[in-house]
N, C-alpha and C. Protein backbone atom coordinates (compact mmCIF):
# COMPACT_ATOMS: atom_id res chain seq x y z
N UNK A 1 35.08 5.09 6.57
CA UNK A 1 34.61 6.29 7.29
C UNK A 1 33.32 5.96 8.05
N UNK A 2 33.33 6.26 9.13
CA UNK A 2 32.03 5.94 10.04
C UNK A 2 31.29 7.26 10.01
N UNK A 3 30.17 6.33 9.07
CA UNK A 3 29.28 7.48 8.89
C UNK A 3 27.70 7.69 10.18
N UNK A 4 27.20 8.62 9.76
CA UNK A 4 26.04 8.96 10.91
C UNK A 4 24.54 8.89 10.28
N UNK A 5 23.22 8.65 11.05
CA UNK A 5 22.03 8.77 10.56
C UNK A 5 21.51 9.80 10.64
N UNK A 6 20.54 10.31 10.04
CA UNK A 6 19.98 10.97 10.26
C UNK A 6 18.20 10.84 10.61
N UNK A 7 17.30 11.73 11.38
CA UNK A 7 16.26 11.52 11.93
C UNK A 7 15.56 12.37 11.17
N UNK A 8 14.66 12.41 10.85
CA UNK A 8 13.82 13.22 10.16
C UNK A 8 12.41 13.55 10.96
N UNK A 9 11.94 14.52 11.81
CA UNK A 9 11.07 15.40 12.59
C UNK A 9 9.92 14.75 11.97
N UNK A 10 9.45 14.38 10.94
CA UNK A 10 8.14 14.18 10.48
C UNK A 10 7.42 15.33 11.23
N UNK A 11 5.86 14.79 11.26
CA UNK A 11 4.71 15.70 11.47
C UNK A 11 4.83 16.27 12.77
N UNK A 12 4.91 17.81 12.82
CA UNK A 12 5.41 18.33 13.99
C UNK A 12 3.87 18.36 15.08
N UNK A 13 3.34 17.66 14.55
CA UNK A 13 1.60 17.69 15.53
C UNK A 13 1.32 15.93 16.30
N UNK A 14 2.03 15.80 15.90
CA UNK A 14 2.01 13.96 16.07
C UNK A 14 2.82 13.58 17.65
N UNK A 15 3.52 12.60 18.03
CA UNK A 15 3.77 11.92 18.99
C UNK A 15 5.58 12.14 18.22
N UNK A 16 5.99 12.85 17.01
CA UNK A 16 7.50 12.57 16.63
C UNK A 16 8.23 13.55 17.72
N UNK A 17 8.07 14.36 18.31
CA UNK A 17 9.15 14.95 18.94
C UNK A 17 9.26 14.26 20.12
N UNK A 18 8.08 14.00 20.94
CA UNK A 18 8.47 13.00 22.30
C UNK A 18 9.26 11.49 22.22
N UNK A 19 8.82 11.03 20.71
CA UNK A 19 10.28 10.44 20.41
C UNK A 19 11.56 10.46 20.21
N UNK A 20 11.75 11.47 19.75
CA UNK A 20 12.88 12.07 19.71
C UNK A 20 13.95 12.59 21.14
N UNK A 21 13.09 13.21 21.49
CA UNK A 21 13.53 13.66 23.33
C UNK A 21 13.67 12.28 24.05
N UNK A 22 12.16 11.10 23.81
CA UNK A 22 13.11 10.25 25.09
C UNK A 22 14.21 9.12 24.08
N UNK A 23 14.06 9.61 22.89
CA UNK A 23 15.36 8.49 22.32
C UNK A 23 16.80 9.11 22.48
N UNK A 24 16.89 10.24 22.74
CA UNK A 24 18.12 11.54 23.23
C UNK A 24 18.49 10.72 24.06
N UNK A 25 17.31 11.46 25.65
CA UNK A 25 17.59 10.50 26.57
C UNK A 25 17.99 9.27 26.65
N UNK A 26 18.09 7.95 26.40
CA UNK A 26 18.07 6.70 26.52
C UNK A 26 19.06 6.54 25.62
N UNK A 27 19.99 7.86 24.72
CA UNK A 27 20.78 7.01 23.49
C UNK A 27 21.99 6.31 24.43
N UNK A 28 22.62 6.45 25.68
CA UNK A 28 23.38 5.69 26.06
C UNK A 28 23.38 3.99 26.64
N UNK A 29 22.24 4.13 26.54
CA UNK A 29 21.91 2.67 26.72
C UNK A 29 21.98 1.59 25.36
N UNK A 30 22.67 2.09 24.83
CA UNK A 30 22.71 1.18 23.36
C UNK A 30 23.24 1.41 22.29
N UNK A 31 24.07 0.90 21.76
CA UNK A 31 24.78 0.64 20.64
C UNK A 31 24.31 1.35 19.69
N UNK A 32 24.89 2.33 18.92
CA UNK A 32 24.26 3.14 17.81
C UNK A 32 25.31 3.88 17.13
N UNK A 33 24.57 4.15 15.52
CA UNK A 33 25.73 5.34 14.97
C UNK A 33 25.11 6.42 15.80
N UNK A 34 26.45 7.63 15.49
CA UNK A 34 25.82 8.87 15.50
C UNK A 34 24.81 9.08 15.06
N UNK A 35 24.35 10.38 15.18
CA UNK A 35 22.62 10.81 14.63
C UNK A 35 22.47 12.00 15.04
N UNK A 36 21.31 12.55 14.01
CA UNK A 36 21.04 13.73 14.26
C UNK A 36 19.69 13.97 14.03
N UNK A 37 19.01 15.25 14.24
CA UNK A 37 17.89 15.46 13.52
C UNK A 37 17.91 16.67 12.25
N UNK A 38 16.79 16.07 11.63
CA UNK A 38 16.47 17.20 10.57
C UNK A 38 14.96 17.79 10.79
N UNK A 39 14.91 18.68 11.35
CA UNK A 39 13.44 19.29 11.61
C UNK A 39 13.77 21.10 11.96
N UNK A 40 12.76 21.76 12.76
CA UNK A 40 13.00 23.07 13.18
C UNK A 40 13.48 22.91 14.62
N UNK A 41 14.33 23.68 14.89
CA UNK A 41 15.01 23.78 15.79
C UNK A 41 14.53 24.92 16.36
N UNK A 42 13.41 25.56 16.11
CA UNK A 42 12.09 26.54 16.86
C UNK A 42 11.29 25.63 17.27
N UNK A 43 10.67 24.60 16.75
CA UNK A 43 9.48 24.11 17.04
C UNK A 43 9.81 23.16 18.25
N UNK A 44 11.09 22.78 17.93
CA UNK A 44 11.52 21.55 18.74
C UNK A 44 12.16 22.14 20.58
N UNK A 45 12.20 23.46 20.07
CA UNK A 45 12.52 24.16 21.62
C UNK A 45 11.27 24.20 22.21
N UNK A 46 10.08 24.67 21.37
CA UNK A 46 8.99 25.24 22.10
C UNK A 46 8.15 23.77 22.85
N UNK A 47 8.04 22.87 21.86
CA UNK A 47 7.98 21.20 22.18
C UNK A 47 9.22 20.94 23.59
N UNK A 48 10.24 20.90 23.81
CA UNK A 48 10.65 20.42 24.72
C UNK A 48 10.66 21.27 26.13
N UNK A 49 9.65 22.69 25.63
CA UNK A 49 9.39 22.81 27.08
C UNK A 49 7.53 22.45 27.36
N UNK A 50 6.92 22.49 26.90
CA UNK A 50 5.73 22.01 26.84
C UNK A 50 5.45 20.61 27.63
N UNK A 51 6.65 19.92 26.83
CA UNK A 51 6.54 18.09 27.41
C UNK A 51 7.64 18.31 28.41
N UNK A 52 7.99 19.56 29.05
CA UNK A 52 9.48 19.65 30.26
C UNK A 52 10.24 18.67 30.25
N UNK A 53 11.38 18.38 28.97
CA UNK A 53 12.59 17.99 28.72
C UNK A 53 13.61 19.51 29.22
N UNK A 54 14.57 18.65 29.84
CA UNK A 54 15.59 19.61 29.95
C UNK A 54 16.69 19.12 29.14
N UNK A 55 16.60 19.00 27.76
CA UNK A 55 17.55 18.86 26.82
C UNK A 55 17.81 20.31 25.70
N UNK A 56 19.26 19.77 25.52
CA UNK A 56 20.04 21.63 25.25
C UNK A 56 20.20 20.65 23.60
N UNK A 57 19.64 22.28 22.79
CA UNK A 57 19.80 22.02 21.41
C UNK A 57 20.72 22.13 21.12
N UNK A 58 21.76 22.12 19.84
CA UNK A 58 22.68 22.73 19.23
C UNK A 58 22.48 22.53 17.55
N UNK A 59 22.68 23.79 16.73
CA UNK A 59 22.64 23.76 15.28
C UNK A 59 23.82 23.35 14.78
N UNK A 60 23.75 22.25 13.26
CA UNK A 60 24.51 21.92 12.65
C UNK A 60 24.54 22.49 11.49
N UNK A 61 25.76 22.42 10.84
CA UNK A 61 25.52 22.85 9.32
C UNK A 61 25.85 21.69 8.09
N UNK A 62 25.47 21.92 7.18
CA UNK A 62 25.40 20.87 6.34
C UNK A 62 26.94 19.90 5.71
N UNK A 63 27.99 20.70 6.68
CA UNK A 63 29.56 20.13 6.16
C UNK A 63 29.98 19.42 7.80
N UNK A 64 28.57 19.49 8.11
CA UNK A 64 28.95 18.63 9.96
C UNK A 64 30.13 17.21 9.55
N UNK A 65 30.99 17.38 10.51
CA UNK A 65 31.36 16.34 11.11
C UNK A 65 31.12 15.77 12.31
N UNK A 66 31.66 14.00 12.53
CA UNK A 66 31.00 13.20 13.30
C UNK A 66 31.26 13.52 14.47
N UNK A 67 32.46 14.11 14.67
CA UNK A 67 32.69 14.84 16.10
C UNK A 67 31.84 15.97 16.62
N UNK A 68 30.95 16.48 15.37
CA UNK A 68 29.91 17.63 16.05
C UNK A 68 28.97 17.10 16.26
N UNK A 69 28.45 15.63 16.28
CA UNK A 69 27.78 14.97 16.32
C UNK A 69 27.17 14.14 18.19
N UNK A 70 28.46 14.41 19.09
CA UNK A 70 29.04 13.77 20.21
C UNK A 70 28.74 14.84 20.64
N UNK A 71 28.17 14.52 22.36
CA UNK A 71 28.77 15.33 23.10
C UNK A 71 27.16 15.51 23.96
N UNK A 72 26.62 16.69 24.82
CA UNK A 72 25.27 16.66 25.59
C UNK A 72 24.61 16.83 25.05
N UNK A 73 24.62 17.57 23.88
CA UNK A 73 23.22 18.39 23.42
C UNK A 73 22.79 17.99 22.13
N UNK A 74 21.56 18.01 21.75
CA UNK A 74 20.81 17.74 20.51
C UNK A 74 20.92 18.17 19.39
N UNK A 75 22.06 17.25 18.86
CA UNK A 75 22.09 17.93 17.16
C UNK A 75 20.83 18.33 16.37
N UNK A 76 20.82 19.34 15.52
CA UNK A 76 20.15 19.14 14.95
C UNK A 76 20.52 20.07 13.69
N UNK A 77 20.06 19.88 12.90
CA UNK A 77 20.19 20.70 10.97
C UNK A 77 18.73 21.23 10.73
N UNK A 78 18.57 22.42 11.05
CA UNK A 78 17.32 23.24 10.66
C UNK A 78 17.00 23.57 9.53
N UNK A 79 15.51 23.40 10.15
CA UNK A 79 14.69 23.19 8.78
C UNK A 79 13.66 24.51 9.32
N UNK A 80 13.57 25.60 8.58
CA UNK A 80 12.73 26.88 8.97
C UNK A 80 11.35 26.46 8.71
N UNK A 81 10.65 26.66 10.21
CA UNK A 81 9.14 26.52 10.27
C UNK A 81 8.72 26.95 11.78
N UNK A 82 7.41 27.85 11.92
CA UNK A 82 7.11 28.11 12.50
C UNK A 82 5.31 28.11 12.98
N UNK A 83 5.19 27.69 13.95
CA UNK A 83 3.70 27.71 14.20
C UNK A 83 3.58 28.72 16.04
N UNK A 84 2.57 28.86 15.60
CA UNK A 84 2.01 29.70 17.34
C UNK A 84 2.51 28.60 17.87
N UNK A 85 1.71 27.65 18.38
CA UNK A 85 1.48 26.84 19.59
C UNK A 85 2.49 25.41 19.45
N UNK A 86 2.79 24.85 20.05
CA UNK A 86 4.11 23.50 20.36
C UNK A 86 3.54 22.72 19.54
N UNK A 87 2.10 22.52 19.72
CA UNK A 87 1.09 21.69 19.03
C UNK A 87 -0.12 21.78 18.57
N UNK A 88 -0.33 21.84 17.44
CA UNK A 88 -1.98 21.93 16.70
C UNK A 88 -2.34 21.26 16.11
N UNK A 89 -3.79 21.23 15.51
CA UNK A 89 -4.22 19.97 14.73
C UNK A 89 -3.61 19.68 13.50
N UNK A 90 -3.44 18.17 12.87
CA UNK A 90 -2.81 18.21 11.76
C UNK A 90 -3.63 18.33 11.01
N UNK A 91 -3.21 19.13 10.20
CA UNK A 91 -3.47 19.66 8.55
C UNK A 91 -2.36 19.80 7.77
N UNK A 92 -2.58 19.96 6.58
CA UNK A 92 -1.65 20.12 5.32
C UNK A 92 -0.78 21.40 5.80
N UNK A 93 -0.83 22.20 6.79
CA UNK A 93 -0.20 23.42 6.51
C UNK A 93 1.10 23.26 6.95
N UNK A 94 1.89 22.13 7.60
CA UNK A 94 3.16 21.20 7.50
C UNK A 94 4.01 20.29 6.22
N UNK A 95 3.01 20.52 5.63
CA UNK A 95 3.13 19.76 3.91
C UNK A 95 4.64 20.04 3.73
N UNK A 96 4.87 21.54 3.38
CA UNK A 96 5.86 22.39 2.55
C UNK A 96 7.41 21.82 3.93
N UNK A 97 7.33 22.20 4.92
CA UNK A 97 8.09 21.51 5.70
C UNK A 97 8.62 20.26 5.84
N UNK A 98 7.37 19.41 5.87
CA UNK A 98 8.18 18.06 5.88
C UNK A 98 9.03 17.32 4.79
N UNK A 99 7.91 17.56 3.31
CA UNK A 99 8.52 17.94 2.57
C UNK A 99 10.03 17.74 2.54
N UNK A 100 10.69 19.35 2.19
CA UNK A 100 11.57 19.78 2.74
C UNK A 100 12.43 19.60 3.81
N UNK A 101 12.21 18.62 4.65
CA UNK A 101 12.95 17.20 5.67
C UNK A 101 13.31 16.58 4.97
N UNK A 102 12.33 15.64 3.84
CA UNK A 102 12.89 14.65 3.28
C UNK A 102 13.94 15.13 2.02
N UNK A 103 13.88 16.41 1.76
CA UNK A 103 14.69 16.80 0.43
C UNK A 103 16.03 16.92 0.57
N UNK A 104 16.33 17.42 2.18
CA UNK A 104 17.66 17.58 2.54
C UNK A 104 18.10 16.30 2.76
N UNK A 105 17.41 15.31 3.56
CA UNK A 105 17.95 14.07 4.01
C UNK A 105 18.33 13.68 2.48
N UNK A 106 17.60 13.07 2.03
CA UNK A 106 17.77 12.54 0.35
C UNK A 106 19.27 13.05 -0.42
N UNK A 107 19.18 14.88 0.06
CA UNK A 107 20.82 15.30 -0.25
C UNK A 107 21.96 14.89 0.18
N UNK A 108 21.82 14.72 1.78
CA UNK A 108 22.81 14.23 2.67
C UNK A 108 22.77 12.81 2.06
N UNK A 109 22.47 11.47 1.51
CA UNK A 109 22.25 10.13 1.16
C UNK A 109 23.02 10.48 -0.47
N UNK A 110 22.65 11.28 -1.28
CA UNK A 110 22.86 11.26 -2.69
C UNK A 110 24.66 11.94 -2.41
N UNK A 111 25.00 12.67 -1.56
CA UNK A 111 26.53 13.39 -1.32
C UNK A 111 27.17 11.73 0.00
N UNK A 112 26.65 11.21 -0.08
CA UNK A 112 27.09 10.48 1.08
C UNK A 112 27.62 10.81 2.08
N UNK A 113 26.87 11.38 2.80
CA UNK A 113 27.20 11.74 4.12
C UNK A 113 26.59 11.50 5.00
N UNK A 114 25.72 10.67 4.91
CA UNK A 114 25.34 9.58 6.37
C UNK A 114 24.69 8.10 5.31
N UNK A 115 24.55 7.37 6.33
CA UNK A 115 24.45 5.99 6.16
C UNK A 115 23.51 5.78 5.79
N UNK A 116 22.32 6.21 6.46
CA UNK A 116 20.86 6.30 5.65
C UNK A 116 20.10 7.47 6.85
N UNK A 117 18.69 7.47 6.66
CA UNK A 117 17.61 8.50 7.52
C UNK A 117 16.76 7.36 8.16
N UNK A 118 15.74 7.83 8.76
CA UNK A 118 14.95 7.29 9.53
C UNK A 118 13.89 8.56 9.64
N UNK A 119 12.40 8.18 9.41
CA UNK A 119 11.24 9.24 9.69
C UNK A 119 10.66 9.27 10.50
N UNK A 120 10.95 9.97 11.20
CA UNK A 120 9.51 9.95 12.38
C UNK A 120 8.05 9.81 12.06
N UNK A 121 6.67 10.25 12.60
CA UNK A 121 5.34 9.39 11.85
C UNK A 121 4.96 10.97 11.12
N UNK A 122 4.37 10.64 10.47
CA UNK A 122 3.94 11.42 9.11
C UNK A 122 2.49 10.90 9.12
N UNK A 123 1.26 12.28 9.06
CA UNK A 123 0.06 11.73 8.76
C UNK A 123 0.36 11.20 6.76
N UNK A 124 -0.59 10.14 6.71
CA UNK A 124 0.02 10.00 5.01
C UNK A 124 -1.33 10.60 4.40
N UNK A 125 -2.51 11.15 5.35
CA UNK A 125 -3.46 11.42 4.90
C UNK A 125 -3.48 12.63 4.39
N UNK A 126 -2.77 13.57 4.88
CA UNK A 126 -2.49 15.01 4.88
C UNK A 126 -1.31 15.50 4.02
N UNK A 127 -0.38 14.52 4.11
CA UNK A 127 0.86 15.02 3.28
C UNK A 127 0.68 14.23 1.99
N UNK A 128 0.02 13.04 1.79
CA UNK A 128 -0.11 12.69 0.40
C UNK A 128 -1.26 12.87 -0.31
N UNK A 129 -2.36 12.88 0.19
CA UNK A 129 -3.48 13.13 -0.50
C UNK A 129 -3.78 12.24 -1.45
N UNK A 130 -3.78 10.88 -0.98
CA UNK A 130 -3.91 9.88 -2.55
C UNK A 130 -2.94 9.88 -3.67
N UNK A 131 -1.63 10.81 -3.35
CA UNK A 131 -0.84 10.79 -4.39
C UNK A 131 -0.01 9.84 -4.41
N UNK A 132 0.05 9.32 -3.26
CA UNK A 132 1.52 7.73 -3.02
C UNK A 132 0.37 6.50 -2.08
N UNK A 133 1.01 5.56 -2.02
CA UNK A 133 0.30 5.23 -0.94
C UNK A 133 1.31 5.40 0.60
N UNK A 134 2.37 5.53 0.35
CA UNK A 134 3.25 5.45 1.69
C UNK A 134 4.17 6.14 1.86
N UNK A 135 5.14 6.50 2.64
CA UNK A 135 6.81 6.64 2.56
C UNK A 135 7.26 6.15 1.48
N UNK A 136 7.31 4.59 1.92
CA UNK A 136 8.25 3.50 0.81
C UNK A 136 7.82 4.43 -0.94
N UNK A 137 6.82 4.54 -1.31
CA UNK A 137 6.46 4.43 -2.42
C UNK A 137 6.55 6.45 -3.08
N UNK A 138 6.61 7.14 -1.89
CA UNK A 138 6.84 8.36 -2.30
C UNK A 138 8.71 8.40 -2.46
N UNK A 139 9.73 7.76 -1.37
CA UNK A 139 11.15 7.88 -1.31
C UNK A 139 11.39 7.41 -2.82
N UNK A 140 10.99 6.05 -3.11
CA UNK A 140 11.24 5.00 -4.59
C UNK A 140 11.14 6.39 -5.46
N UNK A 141 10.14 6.92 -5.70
CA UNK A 141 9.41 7.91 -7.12
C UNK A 141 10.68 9.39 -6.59
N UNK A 142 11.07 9.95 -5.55
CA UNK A 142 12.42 10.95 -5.53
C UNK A 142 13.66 10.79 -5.58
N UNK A 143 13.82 9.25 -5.50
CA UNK A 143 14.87 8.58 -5.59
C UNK A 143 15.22 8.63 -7.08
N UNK A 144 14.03 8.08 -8.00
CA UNK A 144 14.36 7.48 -9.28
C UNK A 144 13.98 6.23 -9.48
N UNK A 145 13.61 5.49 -8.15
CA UNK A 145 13.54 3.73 -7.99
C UNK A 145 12.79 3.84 -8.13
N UNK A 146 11.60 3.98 -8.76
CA UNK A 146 9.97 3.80 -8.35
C UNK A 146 9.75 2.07 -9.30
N UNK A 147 8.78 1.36 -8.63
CA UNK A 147 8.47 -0.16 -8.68
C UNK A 147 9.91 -0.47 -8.74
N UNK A 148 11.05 -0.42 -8.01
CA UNK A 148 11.97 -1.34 -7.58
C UNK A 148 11.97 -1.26 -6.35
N UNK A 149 11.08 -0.31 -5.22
CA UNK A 149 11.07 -0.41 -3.80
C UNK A 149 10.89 -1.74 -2.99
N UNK A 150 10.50 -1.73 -1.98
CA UNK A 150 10.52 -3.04 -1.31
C UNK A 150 10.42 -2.71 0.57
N UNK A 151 9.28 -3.00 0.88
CA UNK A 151 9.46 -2.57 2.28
C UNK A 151 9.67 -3.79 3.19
N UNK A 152 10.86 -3.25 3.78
CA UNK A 152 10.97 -4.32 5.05
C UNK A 152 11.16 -4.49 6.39
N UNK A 153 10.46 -5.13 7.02
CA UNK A 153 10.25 -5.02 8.39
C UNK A 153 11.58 -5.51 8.54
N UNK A 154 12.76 -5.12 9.21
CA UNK A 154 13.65 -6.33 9.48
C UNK A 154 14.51 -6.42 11.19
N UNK A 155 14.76 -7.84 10.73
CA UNK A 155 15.32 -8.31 12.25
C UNK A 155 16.24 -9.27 11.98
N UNK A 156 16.99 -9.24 13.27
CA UNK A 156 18.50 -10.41 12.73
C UNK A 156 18.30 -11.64 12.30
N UNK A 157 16.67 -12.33 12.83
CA UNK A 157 16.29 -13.51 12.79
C UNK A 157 15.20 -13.71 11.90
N UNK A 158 14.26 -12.98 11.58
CA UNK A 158 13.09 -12.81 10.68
C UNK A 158 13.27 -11.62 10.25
N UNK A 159 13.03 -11.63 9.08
CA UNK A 159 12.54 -10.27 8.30
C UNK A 159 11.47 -10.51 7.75
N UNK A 160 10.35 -9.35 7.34
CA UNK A 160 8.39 -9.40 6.79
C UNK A 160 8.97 -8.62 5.71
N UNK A 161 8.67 -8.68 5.03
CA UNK A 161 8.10 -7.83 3.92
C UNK A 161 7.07 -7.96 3.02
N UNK A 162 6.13 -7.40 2.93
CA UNK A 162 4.48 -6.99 2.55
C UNK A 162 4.55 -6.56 1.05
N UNK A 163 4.53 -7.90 -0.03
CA UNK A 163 3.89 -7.42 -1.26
C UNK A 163 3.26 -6.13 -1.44
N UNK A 164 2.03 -6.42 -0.83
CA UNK A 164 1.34 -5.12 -1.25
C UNK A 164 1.16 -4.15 0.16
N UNK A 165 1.32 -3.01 0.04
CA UNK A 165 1.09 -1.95 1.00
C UNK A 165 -0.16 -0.85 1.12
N UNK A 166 -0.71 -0.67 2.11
CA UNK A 166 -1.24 0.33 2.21
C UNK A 166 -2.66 0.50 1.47
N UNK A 167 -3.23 -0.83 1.29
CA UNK A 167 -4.37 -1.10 0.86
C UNK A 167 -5.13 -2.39 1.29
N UNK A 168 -6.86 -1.96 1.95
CA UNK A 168 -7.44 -2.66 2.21
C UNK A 168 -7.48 -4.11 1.84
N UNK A 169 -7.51 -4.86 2.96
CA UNK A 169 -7.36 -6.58 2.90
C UNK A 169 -8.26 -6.99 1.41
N UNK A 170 -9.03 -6.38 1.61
CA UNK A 170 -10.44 -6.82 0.11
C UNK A 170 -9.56 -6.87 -1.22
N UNK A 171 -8.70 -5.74 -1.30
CA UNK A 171 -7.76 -5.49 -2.13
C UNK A 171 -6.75 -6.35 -2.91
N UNK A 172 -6.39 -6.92 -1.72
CA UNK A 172 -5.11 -7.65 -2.15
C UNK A 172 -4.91 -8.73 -3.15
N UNK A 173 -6.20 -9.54 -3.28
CA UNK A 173 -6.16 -10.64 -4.14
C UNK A 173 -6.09 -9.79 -5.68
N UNK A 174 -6.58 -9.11 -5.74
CA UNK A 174 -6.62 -8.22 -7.32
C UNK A 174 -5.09 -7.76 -7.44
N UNK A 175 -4.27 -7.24 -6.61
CA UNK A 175 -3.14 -6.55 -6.45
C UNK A 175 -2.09 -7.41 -6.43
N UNK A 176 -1.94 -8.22 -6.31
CA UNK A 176 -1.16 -9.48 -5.61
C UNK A 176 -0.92 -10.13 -7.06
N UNK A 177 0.30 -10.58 -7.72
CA UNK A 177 0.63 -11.54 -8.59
C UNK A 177 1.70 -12.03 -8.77
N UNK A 178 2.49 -13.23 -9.39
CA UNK A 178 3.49 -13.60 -9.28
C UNK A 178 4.71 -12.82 -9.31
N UNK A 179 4.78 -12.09 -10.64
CA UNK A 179 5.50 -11.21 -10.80
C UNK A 179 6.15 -10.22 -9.64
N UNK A 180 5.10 -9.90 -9.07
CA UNK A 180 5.23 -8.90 -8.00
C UNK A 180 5.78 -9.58 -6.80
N UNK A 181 5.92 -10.97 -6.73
CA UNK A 181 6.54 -11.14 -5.63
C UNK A 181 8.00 -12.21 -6.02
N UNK A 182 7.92 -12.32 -7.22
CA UNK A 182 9.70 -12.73 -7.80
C UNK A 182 10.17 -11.44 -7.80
N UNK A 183 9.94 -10.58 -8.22
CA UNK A 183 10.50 -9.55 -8.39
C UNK A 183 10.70 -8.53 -6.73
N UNK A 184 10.17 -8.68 -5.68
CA UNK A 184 10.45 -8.47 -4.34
C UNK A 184 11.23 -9.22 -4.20
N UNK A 185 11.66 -10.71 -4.35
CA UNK A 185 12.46 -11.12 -3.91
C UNK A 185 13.76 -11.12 -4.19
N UNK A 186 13.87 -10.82 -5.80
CA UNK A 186 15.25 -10.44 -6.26
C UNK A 186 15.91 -9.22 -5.41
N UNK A 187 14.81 -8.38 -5.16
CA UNK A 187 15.16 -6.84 -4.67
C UNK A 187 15.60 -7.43 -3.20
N UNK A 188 15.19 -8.08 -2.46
CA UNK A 188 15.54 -8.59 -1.22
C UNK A 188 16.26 -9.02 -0.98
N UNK A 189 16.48 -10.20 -1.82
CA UNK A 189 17.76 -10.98 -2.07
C UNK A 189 19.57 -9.87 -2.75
N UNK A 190 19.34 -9.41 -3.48
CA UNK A 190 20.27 -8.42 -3.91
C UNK A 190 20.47 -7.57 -2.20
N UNK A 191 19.91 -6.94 -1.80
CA UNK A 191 19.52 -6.23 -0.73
C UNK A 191 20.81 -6.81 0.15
N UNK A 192 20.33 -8.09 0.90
CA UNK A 192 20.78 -8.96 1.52
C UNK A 192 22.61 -9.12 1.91
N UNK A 193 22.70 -9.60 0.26
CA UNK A 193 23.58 -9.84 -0.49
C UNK A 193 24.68 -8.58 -0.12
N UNK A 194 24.05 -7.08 -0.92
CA UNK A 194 25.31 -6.00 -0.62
C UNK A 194 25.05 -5.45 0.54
N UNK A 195 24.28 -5.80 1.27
CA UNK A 195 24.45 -4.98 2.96
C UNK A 195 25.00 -6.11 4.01
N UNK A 196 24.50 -7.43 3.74
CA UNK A 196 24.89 -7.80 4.95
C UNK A 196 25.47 -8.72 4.82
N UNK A 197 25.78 -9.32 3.37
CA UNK A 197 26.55 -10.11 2.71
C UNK A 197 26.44 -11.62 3.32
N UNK A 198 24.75 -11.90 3.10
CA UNK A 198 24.19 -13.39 3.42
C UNK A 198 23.55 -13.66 2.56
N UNK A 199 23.05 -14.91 2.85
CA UNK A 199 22.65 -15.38 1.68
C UNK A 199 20.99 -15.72 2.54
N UNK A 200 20.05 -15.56 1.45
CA UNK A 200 18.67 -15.46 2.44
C UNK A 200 17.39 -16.68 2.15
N UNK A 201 16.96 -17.25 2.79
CA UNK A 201 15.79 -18.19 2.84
C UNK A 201 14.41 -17.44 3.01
N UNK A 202 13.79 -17.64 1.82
CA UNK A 202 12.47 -17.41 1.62
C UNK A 202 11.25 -18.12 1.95
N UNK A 203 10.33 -17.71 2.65
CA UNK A 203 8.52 -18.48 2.86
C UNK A 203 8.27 -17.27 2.54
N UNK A 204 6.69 -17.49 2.63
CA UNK A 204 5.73 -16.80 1.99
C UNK A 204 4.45 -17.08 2.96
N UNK A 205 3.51 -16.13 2.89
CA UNK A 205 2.36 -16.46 3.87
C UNK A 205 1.58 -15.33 2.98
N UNK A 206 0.33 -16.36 2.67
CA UNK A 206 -0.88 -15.74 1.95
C UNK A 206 -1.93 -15.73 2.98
N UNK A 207 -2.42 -14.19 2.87
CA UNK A 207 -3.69 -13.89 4.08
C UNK A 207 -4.72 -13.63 2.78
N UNK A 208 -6.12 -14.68 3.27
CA UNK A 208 -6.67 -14.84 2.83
C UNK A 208 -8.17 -13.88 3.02
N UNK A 209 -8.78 -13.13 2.23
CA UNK A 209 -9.42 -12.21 2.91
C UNK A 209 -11.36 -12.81 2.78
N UNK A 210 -12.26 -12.18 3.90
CA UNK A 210 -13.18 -13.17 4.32
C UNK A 210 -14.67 -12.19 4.22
């Protein structure tokens, strides 16, 4: 079954909806699953006339098929939120919303009904408050995976992935130990293995802090 992604609106004060609009635009230029978004489908009207997109919304419901997926207009699966203005400063008062992006996506992933999500940018200052350090490390702890995560930059030819995340260079030598990076690599290697069914060559690069 060819399944679809989903997009997740992140911080509705940020630079995520003008991504969204010119990645609409431009999706014919390139190879892709279906996709959709998960955000407000208020906020995202009032945003695409502000930044004057002439792109036409359309609401999905949560038993979408891939064929409602095709076609001119901007899927999307609403998520109720409302502010006065297209855009205001970020603060926490998006918390409960975004939130609530990632809870549905996570549903759609746990019922299998798309392939995986993708987030648009998220302040992590505002929505976590010192409680995670990242995405990676808040998805792991709602998932159930927490310390089996693993973030990776990846590409057909190189892939990065960063032991430690989201903490000052000074940091890292204290944070940093063997363990922690056999154990990334099993997760990588397994990774590898059931998605893309290769077999993977490892280096390592220690940044040394000054």
């Amino acid at each position: 079954m060819n399944k679809s992604l989903a997009i997740i609106a992140g911080e509705p004060n940020s630079i995520s909806s003008e991504i969204i609009f010119k990645s609409w635009k431009l999706r014919k230029k390139y190879k892709h699953k279906p996709f959709f978004i998960i955000g407000s489908i208020n906020l995202l009207n009032s945003q695409k006339r502000k930044l004057k997109y002439k792109i036409e919304i359309k609401k999905i419901e949560g038993n979408f098929k891939i064929n409602d997926l095709k076609g001119s207009k901007l899927p999307v699966y609403d998520i109720n939120y409302y502010q006065k203005k297209p855009y205001e400063k970020i603060s926490s008062k998006s918390n409960k919303y975004i939130f609530k992006c990632f809870d549905e996506a996570l549903k759609f992933v746990k019922n299998k009904k798309i392939a995986g999500f993708v987030n648009c940018p998220v302040s992590k200052e505002s929505l976590f408050k010192n409680k995670h350090q990242g995405i990676t490390e808040f998805l792991s702890k709602k998932s159930g995976k927490k310390g089996n995560e693993s973030m990776l930059i990846y590409n057909k030819k190189l892939s990065v992935s960063p032991v430690t995340t989201h903490i000052p260079l000074s940091q890292v030598n204290k944070k940093i130990n063997q363990h922690d990076i056999v154990k990334k690599v099993k997760i990588i290697n397994s990774f590898y293995k059931k998605v893309f069914r290769k077999k993977t060559k490892f280096c390592y690069t220690w940044i040394k802090s000054t």
